[in-house]
C-alpha atoms as a PDB file:
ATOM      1  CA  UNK A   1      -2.472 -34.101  10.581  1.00  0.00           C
ATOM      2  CA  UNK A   2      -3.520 -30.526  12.009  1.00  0.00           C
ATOM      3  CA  UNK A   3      -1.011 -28.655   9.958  1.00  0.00           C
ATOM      4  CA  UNK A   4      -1.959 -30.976   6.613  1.00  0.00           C
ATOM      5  CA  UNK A   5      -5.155 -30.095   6.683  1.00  0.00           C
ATOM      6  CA  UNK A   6      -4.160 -26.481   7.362  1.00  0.00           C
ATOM      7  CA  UNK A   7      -2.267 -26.461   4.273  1.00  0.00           C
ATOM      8  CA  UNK A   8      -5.284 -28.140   2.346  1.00  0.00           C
ATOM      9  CA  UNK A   9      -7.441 -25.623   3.690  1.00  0.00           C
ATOM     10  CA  UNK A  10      -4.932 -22.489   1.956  1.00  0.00           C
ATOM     11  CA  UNK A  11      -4.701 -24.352  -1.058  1.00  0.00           C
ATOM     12  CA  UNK A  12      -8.458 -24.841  -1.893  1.00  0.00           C
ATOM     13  CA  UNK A  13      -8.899 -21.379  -0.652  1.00  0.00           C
ATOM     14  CA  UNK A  14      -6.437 -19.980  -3.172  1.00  0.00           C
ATOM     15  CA  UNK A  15      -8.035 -22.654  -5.566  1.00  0.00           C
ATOM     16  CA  UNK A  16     -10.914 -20.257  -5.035  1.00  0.00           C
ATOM     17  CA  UNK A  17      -9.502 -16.946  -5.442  1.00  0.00           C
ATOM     18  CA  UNK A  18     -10.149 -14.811  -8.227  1.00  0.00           C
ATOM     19  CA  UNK A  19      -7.015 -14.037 -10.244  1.00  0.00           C
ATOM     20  CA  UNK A  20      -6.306 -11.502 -12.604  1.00  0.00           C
ATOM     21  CA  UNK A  21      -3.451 -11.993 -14.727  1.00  0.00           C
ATOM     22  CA  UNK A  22      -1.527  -8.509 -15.559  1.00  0.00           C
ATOM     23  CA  UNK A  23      -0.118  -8.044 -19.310  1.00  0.00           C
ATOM     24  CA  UNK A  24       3.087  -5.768 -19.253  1.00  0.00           C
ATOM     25  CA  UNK A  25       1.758  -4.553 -15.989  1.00  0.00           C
ATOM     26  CA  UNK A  26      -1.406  -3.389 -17.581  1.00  0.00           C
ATOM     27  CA  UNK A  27      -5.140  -4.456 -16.676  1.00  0.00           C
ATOM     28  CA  UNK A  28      -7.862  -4.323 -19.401  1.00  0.00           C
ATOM     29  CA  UNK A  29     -10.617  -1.971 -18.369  1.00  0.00           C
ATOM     30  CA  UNK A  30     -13.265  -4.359 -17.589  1.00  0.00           C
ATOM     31  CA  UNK A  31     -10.870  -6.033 -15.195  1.00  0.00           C
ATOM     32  CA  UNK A  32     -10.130  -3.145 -13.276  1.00  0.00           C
ATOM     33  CA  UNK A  33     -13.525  -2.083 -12.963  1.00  0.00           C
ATOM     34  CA  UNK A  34     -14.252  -5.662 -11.659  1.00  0.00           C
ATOM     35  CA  UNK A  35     -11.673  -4.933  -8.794  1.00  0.00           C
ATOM     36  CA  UNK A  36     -12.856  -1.871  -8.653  1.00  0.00           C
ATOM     37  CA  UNK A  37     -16.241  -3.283  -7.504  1.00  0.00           C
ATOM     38  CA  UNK A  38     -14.762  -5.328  -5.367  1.00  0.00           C
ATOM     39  CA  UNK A  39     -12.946  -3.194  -3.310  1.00  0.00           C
ATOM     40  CA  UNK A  40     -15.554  -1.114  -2.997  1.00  0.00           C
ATOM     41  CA  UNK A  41     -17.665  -3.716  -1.303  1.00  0.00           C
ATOM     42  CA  UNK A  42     -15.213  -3.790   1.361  1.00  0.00           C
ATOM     43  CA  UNK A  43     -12.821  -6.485   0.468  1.00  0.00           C
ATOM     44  CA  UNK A  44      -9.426  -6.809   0.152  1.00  0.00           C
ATOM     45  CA  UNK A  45      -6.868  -7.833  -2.628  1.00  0.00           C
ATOM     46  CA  UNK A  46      -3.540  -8.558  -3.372  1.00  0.00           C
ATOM     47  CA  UNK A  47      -2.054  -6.488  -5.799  1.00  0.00           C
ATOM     48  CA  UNK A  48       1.410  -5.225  -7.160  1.00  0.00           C
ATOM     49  CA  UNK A  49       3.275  -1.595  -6.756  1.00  0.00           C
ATOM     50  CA  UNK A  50       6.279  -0.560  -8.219  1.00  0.00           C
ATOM     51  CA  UNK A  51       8.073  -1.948  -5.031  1.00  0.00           C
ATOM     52  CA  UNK A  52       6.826  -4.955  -3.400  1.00  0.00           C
ATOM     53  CA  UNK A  53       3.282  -7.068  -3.884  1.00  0.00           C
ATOM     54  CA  UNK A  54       0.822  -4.965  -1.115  1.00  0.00           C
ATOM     55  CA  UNK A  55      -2.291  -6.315   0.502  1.00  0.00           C
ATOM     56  CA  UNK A  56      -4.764  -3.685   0.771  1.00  0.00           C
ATOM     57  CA  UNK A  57      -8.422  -2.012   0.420  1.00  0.00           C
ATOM     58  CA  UNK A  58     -10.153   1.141   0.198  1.00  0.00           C
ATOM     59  CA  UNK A  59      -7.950   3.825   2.306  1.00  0.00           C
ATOM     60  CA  UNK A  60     -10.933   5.162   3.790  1.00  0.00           C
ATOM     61  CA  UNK A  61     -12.640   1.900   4.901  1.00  0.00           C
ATOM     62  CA  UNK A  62     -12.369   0.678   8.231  1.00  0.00           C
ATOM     63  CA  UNK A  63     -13.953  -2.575   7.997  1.00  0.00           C
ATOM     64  CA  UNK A  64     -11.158  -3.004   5.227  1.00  0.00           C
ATOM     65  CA  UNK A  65      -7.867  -1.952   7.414  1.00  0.00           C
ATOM     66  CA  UNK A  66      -9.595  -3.827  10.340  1.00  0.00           C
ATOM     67  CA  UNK A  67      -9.091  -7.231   7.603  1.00  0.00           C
ATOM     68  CA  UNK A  68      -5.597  -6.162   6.700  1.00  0.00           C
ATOM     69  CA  UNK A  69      -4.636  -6.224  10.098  1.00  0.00           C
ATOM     70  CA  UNK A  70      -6.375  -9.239  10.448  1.00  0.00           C
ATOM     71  CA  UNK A  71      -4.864 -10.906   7.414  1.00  0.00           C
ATOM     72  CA  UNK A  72      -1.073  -9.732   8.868  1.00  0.00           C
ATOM     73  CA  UNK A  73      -1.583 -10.558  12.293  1.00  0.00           C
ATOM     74  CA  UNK A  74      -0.151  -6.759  12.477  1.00  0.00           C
ATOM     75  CA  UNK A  75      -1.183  -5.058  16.210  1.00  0.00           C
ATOM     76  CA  UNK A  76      -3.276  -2.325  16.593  1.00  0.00           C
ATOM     77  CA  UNK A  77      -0.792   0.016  17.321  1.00  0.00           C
ATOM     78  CA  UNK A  78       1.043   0.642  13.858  1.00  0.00           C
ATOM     79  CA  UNK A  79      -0.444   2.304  11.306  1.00  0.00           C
ATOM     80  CA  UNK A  80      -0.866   1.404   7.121  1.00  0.00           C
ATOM     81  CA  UNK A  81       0.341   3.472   4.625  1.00  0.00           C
ATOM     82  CA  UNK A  82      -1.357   3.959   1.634  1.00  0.00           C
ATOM     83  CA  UNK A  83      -0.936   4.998  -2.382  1.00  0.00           C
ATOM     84  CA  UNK A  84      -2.585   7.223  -4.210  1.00  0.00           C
ATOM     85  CA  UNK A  85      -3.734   7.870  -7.682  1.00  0.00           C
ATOM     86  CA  UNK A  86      -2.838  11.669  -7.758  1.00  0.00           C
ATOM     87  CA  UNK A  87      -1.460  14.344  -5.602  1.00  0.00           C
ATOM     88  CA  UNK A  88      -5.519  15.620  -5.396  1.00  0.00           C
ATOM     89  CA  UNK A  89      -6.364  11.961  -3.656  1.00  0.00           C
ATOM     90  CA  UNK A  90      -3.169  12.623  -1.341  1.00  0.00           C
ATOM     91  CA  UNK A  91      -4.749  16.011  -0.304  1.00  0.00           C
ATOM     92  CA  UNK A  92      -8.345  14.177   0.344  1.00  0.00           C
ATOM     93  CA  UNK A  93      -6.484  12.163   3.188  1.00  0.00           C
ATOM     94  CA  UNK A  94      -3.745  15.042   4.763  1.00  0.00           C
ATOM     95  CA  UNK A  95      -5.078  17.825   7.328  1.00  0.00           C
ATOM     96  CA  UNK A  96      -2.639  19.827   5.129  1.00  0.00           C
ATOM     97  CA  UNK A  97       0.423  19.133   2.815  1.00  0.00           C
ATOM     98  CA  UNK A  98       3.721  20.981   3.786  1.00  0.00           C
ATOM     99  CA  UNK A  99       6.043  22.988   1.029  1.00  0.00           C
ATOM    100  CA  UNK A 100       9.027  20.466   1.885  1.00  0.00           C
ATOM    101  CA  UNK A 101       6.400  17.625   1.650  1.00  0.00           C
ATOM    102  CA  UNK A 102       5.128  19.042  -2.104  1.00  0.00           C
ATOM    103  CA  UNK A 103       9.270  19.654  -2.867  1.00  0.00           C
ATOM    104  CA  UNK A 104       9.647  15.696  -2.683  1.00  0.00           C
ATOM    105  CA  UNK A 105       6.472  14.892  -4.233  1.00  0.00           C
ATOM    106  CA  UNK A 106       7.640  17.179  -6.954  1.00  0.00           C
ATOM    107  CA  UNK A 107      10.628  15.112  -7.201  1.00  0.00           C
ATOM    108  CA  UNK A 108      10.094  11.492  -6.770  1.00  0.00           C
ATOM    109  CA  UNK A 109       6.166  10.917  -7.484  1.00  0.00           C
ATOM    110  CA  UNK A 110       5.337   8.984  -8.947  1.00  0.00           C
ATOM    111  CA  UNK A 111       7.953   6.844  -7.390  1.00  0.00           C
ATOM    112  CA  UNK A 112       8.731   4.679  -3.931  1.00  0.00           C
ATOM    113  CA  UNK A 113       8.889   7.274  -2.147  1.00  0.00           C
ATOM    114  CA  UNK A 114       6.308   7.132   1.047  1.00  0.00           C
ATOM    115  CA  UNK A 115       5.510  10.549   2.950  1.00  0.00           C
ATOM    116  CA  UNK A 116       4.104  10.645   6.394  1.00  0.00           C
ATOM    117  CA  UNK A 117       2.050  13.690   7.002  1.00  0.00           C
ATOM    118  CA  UNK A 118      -0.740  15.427   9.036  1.00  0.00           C
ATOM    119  CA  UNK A 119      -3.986  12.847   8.700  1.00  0.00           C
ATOM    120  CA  UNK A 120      -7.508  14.570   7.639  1.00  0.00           C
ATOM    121  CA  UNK A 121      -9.935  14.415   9.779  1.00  0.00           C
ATOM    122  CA  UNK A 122     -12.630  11.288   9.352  1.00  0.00           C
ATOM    123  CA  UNK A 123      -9.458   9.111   7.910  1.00  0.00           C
ATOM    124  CA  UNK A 124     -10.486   6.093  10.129  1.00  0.00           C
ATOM    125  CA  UNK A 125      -8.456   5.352  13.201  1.00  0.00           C
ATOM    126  CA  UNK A 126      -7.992   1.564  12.199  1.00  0.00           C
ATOM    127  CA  UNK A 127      -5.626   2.668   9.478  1.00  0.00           C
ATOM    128  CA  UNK A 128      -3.562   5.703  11.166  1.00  0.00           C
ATOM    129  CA  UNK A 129      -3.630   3.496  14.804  1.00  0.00           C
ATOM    130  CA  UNK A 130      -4.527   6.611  16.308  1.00  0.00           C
ATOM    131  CA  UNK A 131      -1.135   8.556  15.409  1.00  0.00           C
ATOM    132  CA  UNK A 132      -3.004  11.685  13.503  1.00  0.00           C
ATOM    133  CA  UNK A 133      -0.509  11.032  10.610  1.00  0.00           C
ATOM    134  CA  UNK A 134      -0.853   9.296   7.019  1.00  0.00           C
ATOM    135  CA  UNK A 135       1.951   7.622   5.346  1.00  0.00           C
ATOM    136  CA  UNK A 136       1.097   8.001   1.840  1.00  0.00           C
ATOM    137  CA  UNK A 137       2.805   8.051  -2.067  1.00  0.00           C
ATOM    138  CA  UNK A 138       1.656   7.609  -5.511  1.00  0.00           C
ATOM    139  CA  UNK A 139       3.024   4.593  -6.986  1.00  0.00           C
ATOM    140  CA  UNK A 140       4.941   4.304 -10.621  1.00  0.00           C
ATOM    141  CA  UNK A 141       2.875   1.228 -11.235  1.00  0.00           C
ATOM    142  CA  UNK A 142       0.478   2.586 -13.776  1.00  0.00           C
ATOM    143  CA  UNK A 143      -1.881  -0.198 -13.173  1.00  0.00           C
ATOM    144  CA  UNK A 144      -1.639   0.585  -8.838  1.00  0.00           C
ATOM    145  CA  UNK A 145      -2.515   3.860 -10.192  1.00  0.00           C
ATOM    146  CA  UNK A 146      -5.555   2.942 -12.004  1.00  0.00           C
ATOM    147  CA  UNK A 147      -6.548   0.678  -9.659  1.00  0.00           C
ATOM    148  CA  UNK A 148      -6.835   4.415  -7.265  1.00  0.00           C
ATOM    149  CA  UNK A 149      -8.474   6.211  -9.584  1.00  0.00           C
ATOM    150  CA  UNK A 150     -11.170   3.557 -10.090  1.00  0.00           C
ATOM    151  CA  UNK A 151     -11.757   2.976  -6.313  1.00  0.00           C
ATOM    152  CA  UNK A 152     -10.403   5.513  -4.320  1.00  0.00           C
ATOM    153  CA  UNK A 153      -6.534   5.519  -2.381  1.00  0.00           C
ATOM    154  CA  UNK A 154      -5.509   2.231  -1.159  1.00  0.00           C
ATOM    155  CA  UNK A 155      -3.951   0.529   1.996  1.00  0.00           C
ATOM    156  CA  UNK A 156      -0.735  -0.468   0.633  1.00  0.00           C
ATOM    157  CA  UNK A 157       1.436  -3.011   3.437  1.00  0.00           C
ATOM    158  CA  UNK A 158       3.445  -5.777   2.092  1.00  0.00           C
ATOM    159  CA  UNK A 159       1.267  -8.807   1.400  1.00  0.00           C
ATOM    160  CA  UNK A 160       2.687 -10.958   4.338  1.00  0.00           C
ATOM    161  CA  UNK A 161       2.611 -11.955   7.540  1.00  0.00           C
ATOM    162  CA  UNK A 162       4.062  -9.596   9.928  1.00  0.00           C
ATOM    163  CA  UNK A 163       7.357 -10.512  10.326  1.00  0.00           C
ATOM    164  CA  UNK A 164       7.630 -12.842   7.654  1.00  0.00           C
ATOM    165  CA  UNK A 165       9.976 -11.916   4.542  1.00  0.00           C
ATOM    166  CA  UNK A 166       7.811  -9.932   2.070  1.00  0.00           C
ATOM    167  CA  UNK A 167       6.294 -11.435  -1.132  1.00  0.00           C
ATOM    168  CA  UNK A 168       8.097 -10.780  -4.438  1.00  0.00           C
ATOM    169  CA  UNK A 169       5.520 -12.727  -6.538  1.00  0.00           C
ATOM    170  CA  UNK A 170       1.914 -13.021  -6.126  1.00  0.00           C
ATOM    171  CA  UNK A 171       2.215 -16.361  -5.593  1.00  0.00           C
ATOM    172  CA  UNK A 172       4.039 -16.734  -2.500  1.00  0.00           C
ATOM    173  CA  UNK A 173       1.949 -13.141  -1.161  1.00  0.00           C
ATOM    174  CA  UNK A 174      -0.991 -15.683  -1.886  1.00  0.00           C
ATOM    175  CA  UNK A 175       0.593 -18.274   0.071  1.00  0.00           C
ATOM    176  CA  UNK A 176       1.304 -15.588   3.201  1.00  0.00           C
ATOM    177  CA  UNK A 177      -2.365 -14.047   2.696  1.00  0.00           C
ATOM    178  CA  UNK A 178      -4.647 -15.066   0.686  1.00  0.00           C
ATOM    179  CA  UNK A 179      -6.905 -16.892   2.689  1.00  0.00           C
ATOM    180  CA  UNK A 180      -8.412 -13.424   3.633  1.00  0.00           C
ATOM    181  CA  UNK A 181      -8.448 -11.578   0.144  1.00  0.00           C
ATOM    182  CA  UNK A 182     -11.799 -12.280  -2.638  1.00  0.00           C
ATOM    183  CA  UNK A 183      -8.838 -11.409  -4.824  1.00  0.00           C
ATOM    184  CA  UNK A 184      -5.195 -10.958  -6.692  1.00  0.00           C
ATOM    185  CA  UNK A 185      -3.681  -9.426  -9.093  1.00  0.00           C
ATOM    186  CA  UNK A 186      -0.372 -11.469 -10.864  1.00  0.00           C
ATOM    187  CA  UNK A 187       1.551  -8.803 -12.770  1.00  0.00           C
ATOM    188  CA  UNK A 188       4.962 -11.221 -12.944  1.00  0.00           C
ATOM    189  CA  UNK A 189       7.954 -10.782 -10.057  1.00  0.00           C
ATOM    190  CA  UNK A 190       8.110  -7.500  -8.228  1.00  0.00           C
ATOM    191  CA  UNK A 191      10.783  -5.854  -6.733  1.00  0.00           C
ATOM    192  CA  UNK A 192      12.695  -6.461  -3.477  1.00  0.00           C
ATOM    193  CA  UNK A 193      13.129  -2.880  -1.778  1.00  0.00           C
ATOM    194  CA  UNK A 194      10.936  -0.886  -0.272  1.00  0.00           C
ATOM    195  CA  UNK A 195       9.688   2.207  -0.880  1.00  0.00           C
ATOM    196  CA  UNK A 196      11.721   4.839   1.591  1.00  0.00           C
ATOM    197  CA  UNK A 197       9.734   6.728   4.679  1.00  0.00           C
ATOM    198  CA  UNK A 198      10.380  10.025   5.552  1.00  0.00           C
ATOM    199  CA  UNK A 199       8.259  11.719   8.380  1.00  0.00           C
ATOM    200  CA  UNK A 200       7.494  15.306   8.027  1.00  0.00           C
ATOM    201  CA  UNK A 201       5.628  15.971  10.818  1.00  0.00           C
ATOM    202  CA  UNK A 202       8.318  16.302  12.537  1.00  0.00           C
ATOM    203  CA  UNK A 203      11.443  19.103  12.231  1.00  0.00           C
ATOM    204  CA  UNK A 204      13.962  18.584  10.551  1.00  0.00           C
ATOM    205  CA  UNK A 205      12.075  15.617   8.281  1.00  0.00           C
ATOM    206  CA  UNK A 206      13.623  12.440  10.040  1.00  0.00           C
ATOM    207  CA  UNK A 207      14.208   9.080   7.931  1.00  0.00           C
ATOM    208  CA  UNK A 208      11.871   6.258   8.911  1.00  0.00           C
ATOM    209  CA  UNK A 209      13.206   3.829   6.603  1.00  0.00           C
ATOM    210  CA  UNK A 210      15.751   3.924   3.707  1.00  0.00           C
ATOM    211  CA  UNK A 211      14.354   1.937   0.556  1.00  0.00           C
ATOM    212  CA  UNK A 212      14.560   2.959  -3.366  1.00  0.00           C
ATOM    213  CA  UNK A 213      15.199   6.391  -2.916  1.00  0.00           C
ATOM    214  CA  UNK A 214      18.604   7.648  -0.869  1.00  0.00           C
ATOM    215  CA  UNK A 215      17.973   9.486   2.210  1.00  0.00           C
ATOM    216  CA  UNK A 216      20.512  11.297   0.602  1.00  0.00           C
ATOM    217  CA  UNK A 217      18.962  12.016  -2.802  1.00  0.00           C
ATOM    218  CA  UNK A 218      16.157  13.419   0.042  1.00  0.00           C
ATOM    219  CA  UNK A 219      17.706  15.690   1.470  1.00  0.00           C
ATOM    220  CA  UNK A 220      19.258  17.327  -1.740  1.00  0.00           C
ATOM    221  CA  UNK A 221      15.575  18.190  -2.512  1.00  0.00           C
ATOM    222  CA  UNK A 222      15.382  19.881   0.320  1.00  0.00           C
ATOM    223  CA  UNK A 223      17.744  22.838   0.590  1.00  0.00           C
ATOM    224  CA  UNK A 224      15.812  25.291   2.653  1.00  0.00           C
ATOM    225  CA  UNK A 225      15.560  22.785   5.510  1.00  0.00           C
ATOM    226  CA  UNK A 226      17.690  23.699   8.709  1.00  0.00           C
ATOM    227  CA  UNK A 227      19.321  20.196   9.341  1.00  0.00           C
END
């Protein structure tokens, strides 16, 4: 009985979230202003990248990555990457941006292709989990992108439970999460891999996780790093 009336509860709560349905991956204007409000009053949505469906909020919110870790169940200690609109919002969260790190972003941003790099100071604790680095990219989703430019970079995790499989439609990221978002954004099935993670805060850069991009393909970019 416990566990029916859990499941009642996430259904009338998704009953009650606000969805907005994404044509061709595109959101009208008045939409994304909408979210755009919305995240700026410190909530948090589901919404699709070019990789996977990401729950998220305003980057530099607390209260917001405080709810994303709430709405995972992910511990304190690990920190939340984030997208970006343009290479001037990844500057407004890095301390300072390497010539290797630009090298890549020349190469692969837009694209799935996350960075981790020196965190500015003020980005809030709750999202770097005290490791005084950023993991940050700017999406090829045109509408993640315009969803940034209208309220500022975004916590982007996979819209699941930690340690659950991640969500490849909006629905089932709904079904992981969305008890704890005011809303979602259903731009049709996303894709399965991840966007690759290379640290380069450290020397030589070290791969973090392989995804769309080829740790290879990485590493060609860089020729004037001592491996």
């Amino acid at each position: 009985m416990g566990a029916r009336r859990q499941g009642d509860a996430r259904g009338r709560s998704r009953a009650r979230l606000k969805t907005f349905i994404a044509t061709e991956g595109r959101l009208d204007a008045e939409a994304i202003d909408a979210l755009g409000t919305i995240l700026s009053a410190g909530a948090i949505v589901i919404y699709p990248t070019d990789t996977l469906y990401a729950l998220g909020g305003l980057a530099q919110n607390a209260g917001a990555a405080a709810r994303v870790r709430a709405a995972k169940g992910r511990e304190g200690q690990k920190a939340l990457p984030v997208v970006a609109a343009s290479l001037e919002q990844v500057e407004s969260l890095c301390a300072s941006i390497s010539e290797p790190a630009r090298a890549l972003a020349r190469a692969f941003w837009p694209g799935p292709l996350t960075l981790v790099l020196p965190a500015a100071r003020g980005v809030p604790v709750e999202l770097t989990a005290g490791s005084g680095t950023i993991a940050v990219r700017i999406p090829a989703s045109e509408l993640t992108r315009s969803l940034c430019e209208r309220a500022g970079p975004l916590i982007s995790t996979s819209a699941n439970r930690s340690g659950e499989p991640p969500a490849l439609t909006c629905q089932a990221a709904q079904e992981a999460v969305g008890a704890s978002v005011a809303a979602a954004i259903d731009a049709g099935p996303g894709r399965s891999t991840p966007s690759t993670i290379v640290d380069l805060t450290v020397h030589p850069p070290r791969l973090l996780r392989e995804g769309a991009v080829a740790w290879e393909d990485v590493r060609r970019h860089l020729p004037g790093v001592r491996w």
